[in-house]
Protein backbone atom coordinates (compact mmCIF):
# COMPACT_ATOMS: atom_id res chain seq x y z
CA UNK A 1 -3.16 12.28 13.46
CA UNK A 2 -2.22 14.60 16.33
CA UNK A 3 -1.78 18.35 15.61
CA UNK A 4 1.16 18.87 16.78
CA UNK A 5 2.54 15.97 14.64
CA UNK A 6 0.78 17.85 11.61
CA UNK A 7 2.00 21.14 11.99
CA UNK A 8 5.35 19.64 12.83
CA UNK A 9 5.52 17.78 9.30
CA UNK A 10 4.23 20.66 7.36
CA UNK A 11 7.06 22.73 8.98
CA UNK A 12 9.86 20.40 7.70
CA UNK A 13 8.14 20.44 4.27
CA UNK A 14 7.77 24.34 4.72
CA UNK A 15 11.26 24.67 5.51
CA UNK A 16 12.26 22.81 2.21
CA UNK A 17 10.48 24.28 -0.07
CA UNK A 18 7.63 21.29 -0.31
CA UNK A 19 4.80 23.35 0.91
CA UNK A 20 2.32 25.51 -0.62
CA UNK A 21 2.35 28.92 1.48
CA UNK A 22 1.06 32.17 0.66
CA UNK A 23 4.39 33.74 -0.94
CA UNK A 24 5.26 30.38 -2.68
CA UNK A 25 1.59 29.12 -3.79
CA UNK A 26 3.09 25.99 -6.02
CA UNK A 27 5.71 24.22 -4.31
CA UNK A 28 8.33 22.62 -6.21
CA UNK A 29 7.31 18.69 -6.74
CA UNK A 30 9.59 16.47 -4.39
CA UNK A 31 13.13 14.87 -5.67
CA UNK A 32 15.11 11.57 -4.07
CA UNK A 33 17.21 14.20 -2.19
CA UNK A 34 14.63 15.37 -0.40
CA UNK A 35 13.95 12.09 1.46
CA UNK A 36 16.98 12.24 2.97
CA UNK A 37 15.65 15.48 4.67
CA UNK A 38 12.96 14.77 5.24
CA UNK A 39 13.36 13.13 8.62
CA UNK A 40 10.64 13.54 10.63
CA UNK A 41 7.99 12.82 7.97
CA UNK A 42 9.89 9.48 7.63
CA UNK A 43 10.06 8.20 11.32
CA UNK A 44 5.84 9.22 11.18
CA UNK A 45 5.35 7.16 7.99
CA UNK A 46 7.77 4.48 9.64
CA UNK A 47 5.87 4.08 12.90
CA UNK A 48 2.24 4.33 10.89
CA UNK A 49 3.50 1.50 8.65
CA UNK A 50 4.56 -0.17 12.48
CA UNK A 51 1.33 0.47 14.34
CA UNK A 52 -0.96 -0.50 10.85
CA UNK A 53 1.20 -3.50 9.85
CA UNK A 54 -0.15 -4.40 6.30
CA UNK A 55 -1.09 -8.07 6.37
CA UNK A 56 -1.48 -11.00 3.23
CA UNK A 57 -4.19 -13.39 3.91
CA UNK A 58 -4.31 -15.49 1.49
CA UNK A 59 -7.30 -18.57 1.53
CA UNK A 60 -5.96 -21.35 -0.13
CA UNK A 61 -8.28 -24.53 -1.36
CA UNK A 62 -7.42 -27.73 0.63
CA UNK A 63 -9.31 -29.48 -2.47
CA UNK A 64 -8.33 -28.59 -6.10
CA UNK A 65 -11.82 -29.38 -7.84
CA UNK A 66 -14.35 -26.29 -7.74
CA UNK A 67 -17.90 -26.62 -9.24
CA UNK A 68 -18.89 -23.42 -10.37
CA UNK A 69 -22.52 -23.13 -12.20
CA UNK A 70 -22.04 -26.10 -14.39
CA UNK A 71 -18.37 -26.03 -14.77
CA UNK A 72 -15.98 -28.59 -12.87
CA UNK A 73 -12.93 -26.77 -12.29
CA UNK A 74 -9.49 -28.34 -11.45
CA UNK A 75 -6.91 -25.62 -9.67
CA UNK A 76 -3.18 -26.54 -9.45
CA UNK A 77 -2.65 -26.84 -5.72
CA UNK A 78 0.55 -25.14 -5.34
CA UNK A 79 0.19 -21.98 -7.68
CA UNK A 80 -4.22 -22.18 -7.91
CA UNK A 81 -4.33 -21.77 -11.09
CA UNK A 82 -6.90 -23.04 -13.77
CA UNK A 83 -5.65 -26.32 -15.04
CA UNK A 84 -8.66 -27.87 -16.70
CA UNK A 85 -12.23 -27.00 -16.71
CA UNK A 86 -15.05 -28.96 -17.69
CA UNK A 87 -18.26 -29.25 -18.53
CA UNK A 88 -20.50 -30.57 -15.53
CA UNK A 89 -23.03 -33.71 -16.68
């Protein structure tokens, strides 16, 4: 993260109260009012969260039979989960 975008956040959280500074060495713990405040902070989380979109990747089984070891098992193909399992001969 750039500096200036550092120091920047620990000012707002300075000027609330948030931060520990030498004259105030515990900070009192955040409350829901506080976001409110807290603006800056929240457009930097909001563009992090833009820039490093979180994506779900999920691999789903075109077949629903799995051999594992010696076990046959048969997966539900619309939830994947166990539905029987069996012994493999």
């Amino acid at each position: 993260m750039c500096l200036q975008v550092e120091k920047k956040i620990a000012d707002e959280l300075r000027e609330h109260g948030l931060l520990a500074v030498p004259d105030q060495p515990l900070p009192r713990g955040p409350d829901y009012a506080d976001l409110d405040k807290l603006t800056y902070l929240t457009c930097v989380i909001k563009e992090a969260m833009r820039v490093h979109t979180v994506r779900y990747h999920s691999q789903k089984s075109k077949r629903n039979v799995v051999t594992a070891s010696c076990y046959m098992l048969q997966l539900s193909t619309t939830t994947g989960h166990l539905v029987s399992m069996q012994v493999c001969q």
